[in-house]
C-alpha atoms as a PDB file:
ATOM      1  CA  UNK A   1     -45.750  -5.672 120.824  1.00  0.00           C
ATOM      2  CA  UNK A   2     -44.330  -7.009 124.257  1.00  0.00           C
ATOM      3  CA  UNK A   3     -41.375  -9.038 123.738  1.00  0.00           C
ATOM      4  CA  UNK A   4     -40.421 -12.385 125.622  1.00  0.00           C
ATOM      5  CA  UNK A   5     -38.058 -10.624 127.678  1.00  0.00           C
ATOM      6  CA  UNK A   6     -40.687  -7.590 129.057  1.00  0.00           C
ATOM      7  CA  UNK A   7     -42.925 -10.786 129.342  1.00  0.00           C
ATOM      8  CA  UNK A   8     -40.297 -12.180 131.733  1.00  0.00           C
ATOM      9  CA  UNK A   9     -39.480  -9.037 133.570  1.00  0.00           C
ATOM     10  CA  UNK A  10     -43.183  -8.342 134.280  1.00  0.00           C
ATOM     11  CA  UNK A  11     -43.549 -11.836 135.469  1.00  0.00           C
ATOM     12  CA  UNK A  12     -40.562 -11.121 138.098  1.00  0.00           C
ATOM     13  CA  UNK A  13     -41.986  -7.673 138.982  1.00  0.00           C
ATOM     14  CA  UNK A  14     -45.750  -9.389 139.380  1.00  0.00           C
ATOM     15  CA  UNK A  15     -44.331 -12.334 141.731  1.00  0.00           C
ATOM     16  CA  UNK A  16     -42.196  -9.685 143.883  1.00  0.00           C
ATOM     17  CA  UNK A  17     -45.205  -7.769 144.565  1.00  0.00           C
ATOM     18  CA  UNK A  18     -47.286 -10.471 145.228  1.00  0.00           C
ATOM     19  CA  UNK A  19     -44.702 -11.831 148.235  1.00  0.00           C
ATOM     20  CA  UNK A  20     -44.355  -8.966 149.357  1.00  0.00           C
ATOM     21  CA  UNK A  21     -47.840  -7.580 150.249  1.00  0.00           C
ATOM     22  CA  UNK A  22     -48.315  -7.521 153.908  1.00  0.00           C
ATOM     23  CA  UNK A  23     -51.247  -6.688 156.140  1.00  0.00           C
ATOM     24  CA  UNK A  24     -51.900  -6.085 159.444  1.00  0.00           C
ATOM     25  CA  UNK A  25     -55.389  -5.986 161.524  1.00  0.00           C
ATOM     26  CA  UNK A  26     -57.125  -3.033 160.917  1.00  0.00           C
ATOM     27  CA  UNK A  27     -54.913  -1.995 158.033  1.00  0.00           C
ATOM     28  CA  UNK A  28     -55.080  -1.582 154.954  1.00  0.00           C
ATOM     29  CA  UNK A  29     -52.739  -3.599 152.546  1.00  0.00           C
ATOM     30  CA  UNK A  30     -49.134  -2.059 152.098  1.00  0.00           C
ATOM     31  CA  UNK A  31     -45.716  -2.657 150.236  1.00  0.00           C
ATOM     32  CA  UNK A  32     -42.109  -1.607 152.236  1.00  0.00           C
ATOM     33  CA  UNK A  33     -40.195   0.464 150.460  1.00  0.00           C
ATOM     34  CA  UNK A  34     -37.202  -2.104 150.468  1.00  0.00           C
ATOM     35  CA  UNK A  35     -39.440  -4.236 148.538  1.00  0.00           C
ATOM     36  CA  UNK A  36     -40.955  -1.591 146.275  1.00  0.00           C
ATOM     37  CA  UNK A  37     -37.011  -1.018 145.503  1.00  0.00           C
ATOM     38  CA  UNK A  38     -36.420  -4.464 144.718  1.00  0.00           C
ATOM     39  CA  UNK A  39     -39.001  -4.602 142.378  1.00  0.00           C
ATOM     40  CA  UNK A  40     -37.575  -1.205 140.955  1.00  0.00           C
ATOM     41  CA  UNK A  41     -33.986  -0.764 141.264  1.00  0.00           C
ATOM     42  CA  UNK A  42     -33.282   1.568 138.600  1.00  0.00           C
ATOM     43  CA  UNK A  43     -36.011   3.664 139.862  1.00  0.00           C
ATOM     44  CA  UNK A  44     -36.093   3.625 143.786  1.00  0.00           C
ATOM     45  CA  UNK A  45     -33.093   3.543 145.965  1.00  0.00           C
ATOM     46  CA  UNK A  46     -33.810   1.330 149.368  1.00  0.00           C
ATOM     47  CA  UNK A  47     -31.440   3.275 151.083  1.00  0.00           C
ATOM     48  CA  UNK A  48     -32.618   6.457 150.734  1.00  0.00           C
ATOM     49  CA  UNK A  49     -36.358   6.918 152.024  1.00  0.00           C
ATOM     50  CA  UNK A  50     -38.978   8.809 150.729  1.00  0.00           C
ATOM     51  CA  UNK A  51     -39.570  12.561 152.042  1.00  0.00           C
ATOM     52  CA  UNK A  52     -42.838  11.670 153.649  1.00  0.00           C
ATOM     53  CA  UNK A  53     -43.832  15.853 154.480  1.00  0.00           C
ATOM     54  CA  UNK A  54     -42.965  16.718 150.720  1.00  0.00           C
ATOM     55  CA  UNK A  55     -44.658  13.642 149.480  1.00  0.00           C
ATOM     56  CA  UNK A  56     -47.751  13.768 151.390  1.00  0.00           C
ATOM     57  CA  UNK A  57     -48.113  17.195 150.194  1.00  0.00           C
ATOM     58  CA  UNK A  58     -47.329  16.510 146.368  1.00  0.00           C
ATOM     59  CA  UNK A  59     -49.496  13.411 146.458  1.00  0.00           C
ATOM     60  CA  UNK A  60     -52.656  15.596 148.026  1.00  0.00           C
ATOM     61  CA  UNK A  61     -52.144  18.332 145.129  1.00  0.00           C
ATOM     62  CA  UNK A  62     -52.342  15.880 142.189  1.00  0.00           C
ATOM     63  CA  UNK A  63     -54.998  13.888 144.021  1.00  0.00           C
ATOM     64  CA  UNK A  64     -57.348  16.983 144.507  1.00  0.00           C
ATOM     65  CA  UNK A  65     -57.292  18.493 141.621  1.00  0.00           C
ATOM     66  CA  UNK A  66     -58.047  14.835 139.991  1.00  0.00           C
ATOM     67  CA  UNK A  67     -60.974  14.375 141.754  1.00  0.00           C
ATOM     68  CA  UNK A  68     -63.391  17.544 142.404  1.00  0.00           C
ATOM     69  CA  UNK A  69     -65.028  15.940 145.028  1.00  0.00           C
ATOM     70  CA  UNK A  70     -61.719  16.148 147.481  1.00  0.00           C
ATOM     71  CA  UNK A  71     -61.544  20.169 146.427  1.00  0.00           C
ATOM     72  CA  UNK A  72     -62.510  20.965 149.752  1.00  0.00           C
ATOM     73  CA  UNK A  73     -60.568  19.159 151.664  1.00  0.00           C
ATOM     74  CA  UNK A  74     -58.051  19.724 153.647  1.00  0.00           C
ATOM     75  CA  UNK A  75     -56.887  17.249 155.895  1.00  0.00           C
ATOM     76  CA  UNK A  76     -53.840  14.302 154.361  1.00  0.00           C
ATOM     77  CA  UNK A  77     -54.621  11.124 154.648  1.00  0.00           C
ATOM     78  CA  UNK A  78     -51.419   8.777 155.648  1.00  0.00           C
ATOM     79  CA  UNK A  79     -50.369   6.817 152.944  1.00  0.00           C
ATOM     80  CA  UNK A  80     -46.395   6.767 154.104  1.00  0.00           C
ATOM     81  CA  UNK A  81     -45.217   5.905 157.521  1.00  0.00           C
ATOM     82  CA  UNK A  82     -41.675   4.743 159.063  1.00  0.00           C
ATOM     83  CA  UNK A  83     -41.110   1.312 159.996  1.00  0.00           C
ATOM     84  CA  UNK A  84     -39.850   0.190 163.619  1.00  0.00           C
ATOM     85  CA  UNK A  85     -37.132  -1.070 161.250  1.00  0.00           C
ATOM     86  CA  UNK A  86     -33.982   0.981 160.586  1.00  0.00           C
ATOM     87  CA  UNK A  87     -34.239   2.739 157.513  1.00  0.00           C
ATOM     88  CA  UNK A  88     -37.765   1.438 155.891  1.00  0.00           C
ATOM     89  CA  UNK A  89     -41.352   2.978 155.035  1.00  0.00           C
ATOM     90  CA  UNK A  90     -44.843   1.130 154.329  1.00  0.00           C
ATOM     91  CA  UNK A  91     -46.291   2.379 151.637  1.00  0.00           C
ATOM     92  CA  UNK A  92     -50.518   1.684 150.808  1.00  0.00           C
ATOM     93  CA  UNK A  93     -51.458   0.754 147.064  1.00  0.00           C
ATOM     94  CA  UNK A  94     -51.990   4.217 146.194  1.00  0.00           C
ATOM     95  CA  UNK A  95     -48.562   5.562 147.481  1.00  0.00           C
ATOM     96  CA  UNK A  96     -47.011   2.825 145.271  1.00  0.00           C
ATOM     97  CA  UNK A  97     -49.139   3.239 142.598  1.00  0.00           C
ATOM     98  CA  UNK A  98     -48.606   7.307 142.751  1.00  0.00           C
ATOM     99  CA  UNK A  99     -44.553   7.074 142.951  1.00  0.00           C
ATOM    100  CA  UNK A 100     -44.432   4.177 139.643  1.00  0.00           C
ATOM    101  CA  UNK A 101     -46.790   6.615 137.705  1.00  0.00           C
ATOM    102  CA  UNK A 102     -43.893   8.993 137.796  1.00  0.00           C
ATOM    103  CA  UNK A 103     -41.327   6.791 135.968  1.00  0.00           C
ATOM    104  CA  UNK A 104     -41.437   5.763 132.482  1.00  0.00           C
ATOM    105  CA  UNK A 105     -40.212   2.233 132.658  1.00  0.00           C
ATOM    106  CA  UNK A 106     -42.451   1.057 135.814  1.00  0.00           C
ATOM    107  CA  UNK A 107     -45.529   1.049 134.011  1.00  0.00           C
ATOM    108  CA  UNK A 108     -45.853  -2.642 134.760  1.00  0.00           C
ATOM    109  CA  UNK A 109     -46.279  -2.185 138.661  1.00  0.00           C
ATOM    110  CA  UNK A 110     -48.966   1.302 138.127  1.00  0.00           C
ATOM    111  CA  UNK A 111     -51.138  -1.228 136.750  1.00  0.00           C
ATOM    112  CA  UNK A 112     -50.297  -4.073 139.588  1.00  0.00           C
ATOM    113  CA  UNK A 113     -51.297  -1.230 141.888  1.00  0.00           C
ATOM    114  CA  UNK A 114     -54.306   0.325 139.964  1.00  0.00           C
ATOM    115  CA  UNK A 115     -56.092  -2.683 139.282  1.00  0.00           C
ATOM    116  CA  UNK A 116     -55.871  -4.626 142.198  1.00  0.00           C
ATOM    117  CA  UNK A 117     -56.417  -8.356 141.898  1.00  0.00           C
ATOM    118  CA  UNK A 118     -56.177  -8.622 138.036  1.00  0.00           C
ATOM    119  CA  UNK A 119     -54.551 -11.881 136.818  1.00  0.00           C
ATOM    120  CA  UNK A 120     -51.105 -11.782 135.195  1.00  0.00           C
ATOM    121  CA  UNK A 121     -51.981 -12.086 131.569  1.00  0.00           C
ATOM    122  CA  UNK A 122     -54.960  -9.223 131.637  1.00  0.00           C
ATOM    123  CA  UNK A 123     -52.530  -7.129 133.466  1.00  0.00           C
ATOM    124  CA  UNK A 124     -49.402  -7.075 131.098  1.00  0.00           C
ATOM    125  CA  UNK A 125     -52.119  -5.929 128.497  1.00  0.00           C
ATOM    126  CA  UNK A 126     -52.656  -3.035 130.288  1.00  0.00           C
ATOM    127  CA  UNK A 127     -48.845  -1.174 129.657  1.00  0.00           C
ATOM    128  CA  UNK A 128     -49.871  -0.060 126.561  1.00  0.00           C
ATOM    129  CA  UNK A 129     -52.429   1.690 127.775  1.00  0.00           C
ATOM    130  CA  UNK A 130     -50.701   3.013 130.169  1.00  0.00           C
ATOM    131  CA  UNK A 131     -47.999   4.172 128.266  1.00  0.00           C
ATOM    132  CA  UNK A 132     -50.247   5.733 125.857  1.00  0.00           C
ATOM    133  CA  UNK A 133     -51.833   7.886 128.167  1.00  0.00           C
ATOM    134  CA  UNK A 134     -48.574   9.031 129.573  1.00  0.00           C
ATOM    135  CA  UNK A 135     -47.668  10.234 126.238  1.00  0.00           C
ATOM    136  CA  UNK A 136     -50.986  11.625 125.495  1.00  0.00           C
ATOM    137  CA  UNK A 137     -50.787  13.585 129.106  1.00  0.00           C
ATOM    138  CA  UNK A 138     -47.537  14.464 128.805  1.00  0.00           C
ATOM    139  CA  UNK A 139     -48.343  16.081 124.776  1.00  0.00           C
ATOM    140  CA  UNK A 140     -51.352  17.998 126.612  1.00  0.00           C
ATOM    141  CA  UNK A 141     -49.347  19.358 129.908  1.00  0.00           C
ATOM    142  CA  UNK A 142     -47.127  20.689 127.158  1.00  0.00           C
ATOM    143  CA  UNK A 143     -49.952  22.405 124.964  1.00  0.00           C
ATOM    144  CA  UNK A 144     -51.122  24.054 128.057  1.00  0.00           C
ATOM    145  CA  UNK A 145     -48.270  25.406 128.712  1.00  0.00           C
ATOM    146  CA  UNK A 146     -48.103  26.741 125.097  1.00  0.00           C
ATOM    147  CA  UNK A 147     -51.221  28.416 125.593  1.00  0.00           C
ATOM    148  CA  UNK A 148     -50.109  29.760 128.816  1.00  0.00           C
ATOM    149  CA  UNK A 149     -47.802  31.747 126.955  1.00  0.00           C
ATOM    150  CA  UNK A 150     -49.726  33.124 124.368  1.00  0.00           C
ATOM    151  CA  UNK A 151     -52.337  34.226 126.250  1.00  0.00           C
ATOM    152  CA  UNK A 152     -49.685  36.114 128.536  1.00  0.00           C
ATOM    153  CA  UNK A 153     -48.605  37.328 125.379  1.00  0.00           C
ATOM    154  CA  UNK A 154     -52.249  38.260 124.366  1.00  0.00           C
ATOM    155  CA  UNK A 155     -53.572  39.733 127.399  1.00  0.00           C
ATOM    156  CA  UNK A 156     -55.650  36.720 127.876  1.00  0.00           C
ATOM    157  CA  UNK A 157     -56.912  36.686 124.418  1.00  0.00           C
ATOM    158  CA  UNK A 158     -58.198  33.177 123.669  1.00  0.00           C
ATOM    159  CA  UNK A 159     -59.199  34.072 119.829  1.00  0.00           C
ATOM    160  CA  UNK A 160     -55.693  34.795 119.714  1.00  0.00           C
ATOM    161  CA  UNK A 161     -54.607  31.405 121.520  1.00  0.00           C
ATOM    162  CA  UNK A 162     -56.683  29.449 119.011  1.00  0.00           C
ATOM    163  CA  UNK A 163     -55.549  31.308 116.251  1.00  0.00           C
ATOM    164  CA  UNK A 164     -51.999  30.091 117.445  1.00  0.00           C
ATOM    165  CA  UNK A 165     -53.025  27.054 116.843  1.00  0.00           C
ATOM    166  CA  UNK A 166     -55.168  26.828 113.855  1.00  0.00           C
ATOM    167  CA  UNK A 167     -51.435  27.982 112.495  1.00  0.00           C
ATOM    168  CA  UNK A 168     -49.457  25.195 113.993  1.00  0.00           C
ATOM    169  CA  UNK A 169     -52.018  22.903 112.863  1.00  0.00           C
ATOM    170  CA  UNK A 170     -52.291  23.933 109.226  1.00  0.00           C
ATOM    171  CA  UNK A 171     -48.871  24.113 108.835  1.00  0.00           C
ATOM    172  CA  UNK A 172     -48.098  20.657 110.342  1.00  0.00           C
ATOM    173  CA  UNK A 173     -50.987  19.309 108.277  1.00  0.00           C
ATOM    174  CA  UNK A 174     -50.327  21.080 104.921  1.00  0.00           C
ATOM    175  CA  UNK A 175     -53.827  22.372 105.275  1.00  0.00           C
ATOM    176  CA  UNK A 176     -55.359  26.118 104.747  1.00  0.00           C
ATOM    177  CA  UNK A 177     -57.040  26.033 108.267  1.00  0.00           C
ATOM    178  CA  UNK A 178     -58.195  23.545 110.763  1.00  0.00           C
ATOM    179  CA  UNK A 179     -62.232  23.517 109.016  1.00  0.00           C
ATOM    180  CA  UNK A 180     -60.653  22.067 106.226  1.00  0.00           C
ATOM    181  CA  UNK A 181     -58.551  19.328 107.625  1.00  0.00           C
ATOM    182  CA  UNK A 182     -61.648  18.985 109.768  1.00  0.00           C
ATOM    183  CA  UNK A 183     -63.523  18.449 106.185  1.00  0.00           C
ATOM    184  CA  UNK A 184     -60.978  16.728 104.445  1.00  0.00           C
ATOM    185  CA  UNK A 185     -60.292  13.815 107.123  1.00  0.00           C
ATOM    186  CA  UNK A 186     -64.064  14.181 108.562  1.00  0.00           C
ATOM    187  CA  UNK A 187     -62.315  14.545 111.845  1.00  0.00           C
ATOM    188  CA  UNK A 188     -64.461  16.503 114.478  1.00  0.00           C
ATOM    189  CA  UNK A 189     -61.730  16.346 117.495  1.00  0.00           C
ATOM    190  CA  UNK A 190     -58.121  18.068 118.245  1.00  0.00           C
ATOM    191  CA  UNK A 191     -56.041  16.529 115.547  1.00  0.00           C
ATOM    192  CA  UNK A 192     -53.632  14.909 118.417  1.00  0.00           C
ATOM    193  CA  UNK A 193     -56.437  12.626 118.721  1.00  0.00           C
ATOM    194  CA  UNK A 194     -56.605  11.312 115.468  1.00  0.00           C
ATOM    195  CA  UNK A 195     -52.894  11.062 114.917  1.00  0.00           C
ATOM    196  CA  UNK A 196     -51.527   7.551 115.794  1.00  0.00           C
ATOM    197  CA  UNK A 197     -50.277   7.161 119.222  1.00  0.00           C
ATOM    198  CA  UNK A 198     -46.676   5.867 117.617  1.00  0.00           C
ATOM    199  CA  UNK A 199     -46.385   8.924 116.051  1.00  0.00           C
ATOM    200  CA  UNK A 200     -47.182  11.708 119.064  1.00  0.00           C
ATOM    201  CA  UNK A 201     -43.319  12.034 120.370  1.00  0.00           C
ATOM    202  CA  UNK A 202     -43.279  14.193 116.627  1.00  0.00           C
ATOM    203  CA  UNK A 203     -46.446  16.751 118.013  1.00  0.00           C
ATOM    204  CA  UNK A 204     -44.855  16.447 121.528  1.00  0.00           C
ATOM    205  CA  UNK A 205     -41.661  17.880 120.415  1.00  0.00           C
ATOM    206  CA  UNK A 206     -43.191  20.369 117.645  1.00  0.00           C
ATOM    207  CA  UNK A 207     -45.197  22.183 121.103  1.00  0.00           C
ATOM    208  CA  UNK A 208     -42.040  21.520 123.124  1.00  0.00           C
ATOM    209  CA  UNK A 209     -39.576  23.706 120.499  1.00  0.00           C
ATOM    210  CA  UNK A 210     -42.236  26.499 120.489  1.00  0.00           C
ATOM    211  CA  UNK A 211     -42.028  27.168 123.557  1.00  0.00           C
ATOM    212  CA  UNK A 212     -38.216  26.526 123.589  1.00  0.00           C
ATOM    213  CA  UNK A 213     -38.188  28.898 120.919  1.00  0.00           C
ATOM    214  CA  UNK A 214     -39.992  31.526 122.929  1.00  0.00           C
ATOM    215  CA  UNK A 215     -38.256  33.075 125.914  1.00  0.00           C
ATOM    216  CA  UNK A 216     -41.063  33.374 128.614  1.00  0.00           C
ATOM    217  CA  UNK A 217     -39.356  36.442 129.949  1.00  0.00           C
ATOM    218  CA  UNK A 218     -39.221  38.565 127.470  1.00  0.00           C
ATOM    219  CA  UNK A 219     -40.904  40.712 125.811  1.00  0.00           C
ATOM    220  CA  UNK A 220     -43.144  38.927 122.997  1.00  0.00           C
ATOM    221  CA  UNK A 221     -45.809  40.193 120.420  1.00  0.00           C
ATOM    222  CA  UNK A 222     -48.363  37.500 118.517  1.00  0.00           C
ATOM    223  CA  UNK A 223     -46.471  38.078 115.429  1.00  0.00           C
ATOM    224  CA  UNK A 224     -43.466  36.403 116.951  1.00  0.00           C
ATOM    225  CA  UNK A 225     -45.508  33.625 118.582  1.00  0.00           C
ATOM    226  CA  UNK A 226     -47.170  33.055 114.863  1.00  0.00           C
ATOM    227  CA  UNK A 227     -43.846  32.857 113.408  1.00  0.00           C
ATOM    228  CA  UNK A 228     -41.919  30.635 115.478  1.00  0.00           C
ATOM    229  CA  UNK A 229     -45.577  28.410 115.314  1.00  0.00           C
ATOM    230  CA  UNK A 230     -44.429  28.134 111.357  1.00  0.00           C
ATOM    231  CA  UNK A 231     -40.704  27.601 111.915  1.00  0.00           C
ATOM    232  CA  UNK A 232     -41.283  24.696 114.249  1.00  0.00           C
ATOM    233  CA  UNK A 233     -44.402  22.993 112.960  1.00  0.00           C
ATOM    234  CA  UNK A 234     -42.415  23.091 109.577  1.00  0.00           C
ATOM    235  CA  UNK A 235     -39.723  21.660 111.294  1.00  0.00           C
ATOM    236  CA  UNK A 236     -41.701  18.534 112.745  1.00  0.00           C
ATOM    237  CA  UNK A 237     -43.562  18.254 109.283  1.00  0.00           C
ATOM    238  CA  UNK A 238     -40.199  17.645 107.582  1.00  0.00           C
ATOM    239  CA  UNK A 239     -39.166  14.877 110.037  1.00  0.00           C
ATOM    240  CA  UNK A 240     -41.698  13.071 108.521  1.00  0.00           C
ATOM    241  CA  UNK A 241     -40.598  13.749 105.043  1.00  0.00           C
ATOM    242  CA  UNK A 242     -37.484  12.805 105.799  1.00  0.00           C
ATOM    243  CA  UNK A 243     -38.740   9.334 105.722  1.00  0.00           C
ATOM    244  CA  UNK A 244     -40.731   9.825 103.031  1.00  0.00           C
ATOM    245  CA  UNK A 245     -43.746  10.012 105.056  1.00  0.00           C
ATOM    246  CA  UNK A 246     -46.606  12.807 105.745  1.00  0.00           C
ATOM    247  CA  UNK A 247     -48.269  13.585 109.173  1.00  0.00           C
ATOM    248  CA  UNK A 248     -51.580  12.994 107.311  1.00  0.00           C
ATOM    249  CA  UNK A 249     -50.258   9.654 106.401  1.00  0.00           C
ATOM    250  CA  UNK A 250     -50.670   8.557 110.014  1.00  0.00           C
ATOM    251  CA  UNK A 251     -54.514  10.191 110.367  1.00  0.00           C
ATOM    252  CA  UNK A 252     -57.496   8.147 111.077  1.00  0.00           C
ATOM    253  CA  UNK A 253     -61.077   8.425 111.812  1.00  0.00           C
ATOM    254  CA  UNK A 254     -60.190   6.309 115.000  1.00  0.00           C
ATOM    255  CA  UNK A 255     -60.221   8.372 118.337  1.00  0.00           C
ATOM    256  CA  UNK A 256     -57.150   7.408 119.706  1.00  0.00           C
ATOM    257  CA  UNK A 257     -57.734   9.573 122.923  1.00  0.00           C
ATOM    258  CA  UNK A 258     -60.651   7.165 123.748  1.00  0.00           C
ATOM    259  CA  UNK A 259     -57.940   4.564 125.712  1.00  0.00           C
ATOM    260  CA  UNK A 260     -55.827   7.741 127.925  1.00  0.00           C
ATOM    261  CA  UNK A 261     -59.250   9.106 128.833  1.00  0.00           C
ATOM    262  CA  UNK A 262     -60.051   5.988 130.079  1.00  0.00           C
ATOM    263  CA  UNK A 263     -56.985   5.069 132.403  1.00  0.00           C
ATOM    264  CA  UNK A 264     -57.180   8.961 133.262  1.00  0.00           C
ATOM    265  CA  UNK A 265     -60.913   7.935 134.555  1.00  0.00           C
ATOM    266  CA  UNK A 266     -59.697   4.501 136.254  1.00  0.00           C
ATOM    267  CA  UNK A 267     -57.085   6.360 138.104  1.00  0.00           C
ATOM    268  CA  UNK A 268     -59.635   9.042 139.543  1.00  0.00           C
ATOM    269  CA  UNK A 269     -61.907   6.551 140.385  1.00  0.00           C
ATOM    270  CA  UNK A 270     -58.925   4.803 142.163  1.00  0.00           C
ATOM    271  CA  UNK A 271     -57.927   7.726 144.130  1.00  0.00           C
ATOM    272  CA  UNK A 272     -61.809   8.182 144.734  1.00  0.00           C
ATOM    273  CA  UNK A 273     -62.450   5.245 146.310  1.00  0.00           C
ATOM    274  CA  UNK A 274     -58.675   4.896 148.019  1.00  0.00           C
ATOM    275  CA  UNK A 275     -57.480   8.189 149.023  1.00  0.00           C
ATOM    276  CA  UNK A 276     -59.186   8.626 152.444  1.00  0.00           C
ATOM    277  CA  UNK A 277     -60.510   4.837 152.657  1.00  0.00           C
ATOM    278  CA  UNK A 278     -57.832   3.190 152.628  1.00  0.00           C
ATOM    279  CA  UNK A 279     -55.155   5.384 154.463  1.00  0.00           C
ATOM    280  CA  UNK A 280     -52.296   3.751 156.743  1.00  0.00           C
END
């Protein structure tokens, strides 16, 4: 639920960004940094420009690895440049929209800049989503990560990986094995999928003290990795007993990965059809 005052913040954010879109002939639209800052003080820093060698390469990684189709590419498009003023950048949609995806709090303007032209009151509706697939990406950059280690561990073993986490699950779940909570909840995804978004800061942080738990450079056998699996899904399971609640409490036949996969499409589409289009 947005409150009156986010209402009235992304009302201010929507009408700075409107006034301050500029274009010039043969070029595509573009924000200044000053203005992108105004919008975002907490986030961006007028004074202080943007690193435009480091962020044109950053912005090229993410970009090609989103979308296949640029794999072979080499060549960065402009999406930064200097002003004639002192101390000032223009920045295309997809710049801006790149640097507010990166800050939890600027939500608001990623969707200004990924869906271009929207109206006000279609576009607020969007946070949520957005949010909710920054949680869901950030929960799956941290699973990876997880597995990265146990398959070091395993020498690469993914039987062993899956194992892993058949044991996390169960435990979290108060089930045998993942074919029976499979069974039992008629689930056929990853559980994170069916959990409810509200509640996936408790699986974030249950991966997160795992690998906390686990010192990457040391020496490490499965049995430790299975252990520590117990110790901290245990732990997350009991933060939700604490309140007199149950992880399964919070399961549902609903696939609540449906709405991140979707923004996670919209974006790549948006980098598709911007990246090398619409360049400065």
């Amino acid at each position: 639920m947005i409150t009156d005052y986010e209402l009235q913040k992304y009302q201010e954010i929507f009408n700075i960004l409107n006034s301050t879109k500029k274009q010039e002939s043969n070029s595509p639209e573009f924000w200044l940094w000053s203005d992108l800052a105004s919008a975002y003080p907490k986030f961006f820093d007028k004074s202080i420009l943007v690193p435009m060698d480091s962020f044109s390469e950053n912005l090229h990684k993410t970009i090609t690895q989103g979308v296949p189709a640029f794999g072979n590419k080499t060549d960065k498009p402009t999406h930064i440049v200097e002003t004639t003023e002192a101390k000032n950048q223009k920045l295309t949609r997809l710049a801006c929209e790149y640097l507010c995806g990166k800050y939890y709090g600027a939500e608001f303007a990623q969707a200004y800049f990924l869906f271009p032209d929207t109206p006000f009151i279609e576009l607020y509706e969007k946070v949520k989503d957005i949010k909710t697939y920054r949680n869901y990406h950030d929960i799956d950059n941290t699973k990876k990560r997880l597995a990265a280690i146990i398959l070091r561990v395993t020498n690469q073993n993914q039987a062993a990986a899956n194992n892993a986490f058949n044991i996390i699950w169960a435990k979290f779940l108060n089930v045998k094995n993942v074919n029976e909570f499979r069974q039992k909840y008629d689930i056929q995804h990853s559980p994170i999928d069916h959990i409810h978004p509200d509640q996936w800061r408790y699986v974030y942080y249950m991966f997160r003290d795992i690998i906390f738990q686990l010192n990457p450079h040391a020496e490490l056998d499965f049995t430790e990795i299975k252990q520590q699996s117990k110790e901290s899904a245990q732990f997350a399971r009991h933060l939700f007993e604490k309140y007199k609640q149950k992880p399964e409490d919070f399961l549902s036949n609903t696939d609540f990965s449906a709405k991140p996969k979707q923004i996670d499409m919209e974006r790549k589409y948006f980098w598709l059809k911007n990246y090398y289009t619409n360049s400065l």
